[in-house]
N, C-alpha and C. Protein backbone atom coordinates (compact mmCIF):
# COMPACT_ATOMS: atom_id res chain seq x y z
N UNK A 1 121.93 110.97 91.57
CA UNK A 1 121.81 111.35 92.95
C UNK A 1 120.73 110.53 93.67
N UNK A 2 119.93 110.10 92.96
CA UNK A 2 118.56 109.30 92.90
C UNK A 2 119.04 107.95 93.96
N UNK A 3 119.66 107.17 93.27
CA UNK A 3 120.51 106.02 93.10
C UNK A 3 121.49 106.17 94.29
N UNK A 4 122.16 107.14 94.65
CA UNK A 4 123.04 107.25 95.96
C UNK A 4 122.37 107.37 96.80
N UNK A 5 121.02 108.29 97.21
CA UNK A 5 120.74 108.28 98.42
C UNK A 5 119.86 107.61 98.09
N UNK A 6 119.41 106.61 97.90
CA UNK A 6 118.60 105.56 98.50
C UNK A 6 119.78 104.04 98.42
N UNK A 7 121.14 104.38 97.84
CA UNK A 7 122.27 103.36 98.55
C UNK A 7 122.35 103.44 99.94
N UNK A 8 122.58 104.89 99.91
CA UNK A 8 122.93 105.61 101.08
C UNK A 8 121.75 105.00 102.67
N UNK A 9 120.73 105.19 102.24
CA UNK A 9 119.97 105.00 102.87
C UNK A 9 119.86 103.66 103.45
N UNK A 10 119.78 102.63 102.50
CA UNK A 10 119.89 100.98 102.89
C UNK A 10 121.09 101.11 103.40
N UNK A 11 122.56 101.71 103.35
CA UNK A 11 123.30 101.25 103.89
C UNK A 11 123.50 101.85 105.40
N UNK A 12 122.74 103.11 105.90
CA UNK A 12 122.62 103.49 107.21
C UNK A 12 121.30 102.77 107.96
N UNK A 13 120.31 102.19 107.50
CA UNK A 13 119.45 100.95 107.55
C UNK A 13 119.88 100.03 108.13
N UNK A 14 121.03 99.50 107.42
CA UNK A 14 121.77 98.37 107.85
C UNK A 14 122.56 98.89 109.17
N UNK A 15 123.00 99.40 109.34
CA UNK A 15 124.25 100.32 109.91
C UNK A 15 123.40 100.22 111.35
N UNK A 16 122.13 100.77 111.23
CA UNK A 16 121.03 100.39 112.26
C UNK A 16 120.84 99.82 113.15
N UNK A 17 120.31 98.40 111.76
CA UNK A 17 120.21 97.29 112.30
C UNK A 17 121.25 96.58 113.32
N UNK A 18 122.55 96.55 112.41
CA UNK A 18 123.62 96.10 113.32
C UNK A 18 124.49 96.31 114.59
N UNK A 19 124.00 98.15 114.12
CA UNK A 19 124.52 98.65 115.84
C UNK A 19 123.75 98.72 116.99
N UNK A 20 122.39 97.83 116.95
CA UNK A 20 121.55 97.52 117.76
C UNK A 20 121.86 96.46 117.77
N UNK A 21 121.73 95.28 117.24
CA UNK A 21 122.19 93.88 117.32
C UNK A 21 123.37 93.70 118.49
N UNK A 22 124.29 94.43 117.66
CA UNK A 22 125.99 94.39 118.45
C UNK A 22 125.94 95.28 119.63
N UNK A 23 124.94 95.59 119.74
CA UNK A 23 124.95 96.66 121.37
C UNK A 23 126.33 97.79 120.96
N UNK A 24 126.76 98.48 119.80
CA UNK A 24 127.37 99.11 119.83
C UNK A 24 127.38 100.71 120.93
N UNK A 25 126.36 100.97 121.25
CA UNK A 25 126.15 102.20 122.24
C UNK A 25 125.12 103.47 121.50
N UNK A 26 125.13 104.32 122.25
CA UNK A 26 124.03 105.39 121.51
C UNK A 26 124.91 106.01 120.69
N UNK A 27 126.29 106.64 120.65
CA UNK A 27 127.02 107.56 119.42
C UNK A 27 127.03 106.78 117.93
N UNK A 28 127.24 105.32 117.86
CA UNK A 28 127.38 104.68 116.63
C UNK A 28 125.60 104.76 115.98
N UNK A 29 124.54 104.83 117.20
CA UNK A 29 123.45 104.67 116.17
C UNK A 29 122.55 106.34 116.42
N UNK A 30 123.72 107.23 116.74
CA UNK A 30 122.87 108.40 116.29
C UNK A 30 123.56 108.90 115.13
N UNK A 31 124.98 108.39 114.85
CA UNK A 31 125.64 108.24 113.58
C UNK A 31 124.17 108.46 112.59
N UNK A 32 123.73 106.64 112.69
CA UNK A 32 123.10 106.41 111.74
C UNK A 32 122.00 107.35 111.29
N UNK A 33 121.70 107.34 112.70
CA UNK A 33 120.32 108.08 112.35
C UNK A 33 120.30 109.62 111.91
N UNK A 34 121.26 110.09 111.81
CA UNK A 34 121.66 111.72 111.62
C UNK A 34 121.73 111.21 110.00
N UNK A 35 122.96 110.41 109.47
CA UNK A 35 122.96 110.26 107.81
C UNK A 35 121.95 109.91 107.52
N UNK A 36 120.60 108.86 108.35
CA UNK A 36 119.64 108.45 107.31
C UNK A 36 118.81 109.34 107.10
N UNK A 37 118.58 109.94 108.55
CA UNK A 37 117.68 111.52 108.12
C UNK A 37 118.15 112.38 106.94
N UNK A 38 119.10 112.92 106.91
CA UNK A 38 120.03 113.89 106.14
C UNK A 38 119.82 113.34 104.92
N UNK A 39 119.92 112.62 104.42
CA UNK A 39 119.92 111.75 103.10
C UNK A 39 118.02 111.98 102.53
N UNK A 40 117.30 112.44 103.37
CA UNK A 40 115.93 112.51 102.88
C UNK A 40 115.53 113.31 102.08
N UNK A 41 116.29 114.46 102.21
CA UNK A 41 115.96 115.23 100.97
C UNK A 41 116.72 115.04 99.84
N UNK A 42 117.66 114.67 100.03
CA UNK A 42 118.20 114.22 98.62
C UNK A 42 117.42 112.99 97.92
N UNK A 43 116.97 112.64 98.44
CA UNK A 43 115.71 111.31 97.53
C UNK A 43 114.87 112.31 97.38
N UNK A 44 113.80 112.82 98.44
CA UNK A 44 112.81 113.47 98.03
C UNK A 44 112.96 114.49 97.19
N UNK A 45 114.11 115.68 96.73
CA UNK A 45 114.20 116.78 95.81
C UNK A 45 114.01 116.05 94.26
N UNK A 46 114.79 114.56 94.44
CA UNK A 46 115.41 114.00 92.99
C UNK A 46 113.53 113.15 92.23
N UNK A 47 113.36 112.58 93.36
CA UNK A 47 111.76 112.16 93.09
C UNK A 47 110.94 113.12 92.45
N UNK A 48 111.00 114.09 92.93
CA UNK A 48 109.61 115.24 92.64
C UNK A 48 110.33 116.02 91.43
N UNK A 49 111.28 115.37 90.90
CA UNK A 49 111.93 116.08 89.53
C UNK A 49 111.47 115.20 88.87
N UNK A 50 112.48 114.01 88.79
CA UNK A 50 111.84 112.86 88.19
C UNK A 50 110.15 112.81 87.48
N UNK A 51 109.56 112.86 88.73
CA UNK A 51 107.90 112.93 88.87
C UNK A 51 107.37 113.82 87.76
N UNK A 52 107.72 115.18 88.08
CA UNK A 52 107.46 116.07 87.21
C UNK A 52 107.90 115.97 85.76
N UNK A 53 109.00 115.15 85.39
CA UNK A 53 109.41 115.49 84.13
C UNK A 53 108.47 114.82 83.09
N UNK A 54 107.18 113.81 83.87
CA UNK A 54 106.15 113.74 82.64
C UNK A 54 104.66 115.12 82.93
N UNK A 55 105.11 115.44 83.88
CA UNK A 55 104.01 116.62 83.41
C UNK A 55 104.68 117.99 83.97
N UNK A 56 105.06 118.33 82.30
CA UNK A 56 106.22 120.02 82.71
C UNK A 56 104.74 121.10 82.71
N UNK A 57 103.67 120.76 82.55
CA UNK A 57 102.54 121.76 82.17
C UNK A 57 102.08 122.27 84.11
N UNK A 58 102.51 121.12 84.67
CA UNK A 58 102.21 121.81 86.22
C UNK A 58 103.17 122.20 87.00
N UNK A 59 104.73 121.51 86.62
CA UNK A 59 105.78 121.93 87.33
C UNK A 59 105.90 122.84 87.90
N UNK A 60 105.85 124.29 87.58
CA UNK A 60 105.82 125.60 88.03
C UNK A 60 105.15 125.95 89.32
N UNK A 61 104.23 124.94 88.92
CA UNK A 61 103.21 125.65 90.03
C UNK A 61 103.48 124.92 91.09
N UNK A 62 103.61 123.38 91.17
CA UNK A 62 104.53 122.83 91.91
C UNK A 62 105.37 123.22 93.11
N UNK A 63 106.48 124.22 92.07
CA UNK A 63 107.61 124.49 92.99
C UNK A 63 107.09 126.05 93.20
N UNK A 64 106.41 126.46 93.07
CA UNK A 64 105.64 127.08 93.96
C UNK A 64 105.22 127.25 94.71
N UNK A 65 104.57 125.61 95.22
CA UNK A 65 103.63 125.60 96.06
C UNK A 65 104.84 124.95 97.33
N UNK A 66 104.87 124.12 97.15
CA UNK A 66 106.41 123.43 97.84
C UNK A 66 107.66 124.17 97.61
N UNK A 67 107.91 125.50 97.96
CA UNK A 67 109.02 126.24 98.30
C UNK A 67 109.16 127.07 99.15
């Protein structure tokens, strides 16, 4: 999931970039900007797992504190 949304992410990045370039209009780049937002917690949930899985002795408290 890690790995998709940060695909995800470079590819609404790009998506960005280009529908500013190409003067596509405001609906094509609030497109973007709605998936690149949306896509943030799916990096950030998968990170702070990741993160944690070398120290399971604080995890708990963790998602404790951030829930």
């Amino acid at each position: 999931m890690l790995h998709m949304g940060l695909t995800l992410q470079f590819i609404m990045g790009m998506w960005l970039i280009l529908s500013t370039i190409l003067d596509l209009g405001f609906i094509p780049m609030i497109f973007g900007v709605a998936v690149y937002v949306g896509s943030i917690a799916m990096i950030s949930s998968n990170t702070m797992s990741v993160i944690l899985d070398n120290y399971p002795h604080i995890a708990c408290g963790h998602s404790f504190i951030f829930s």
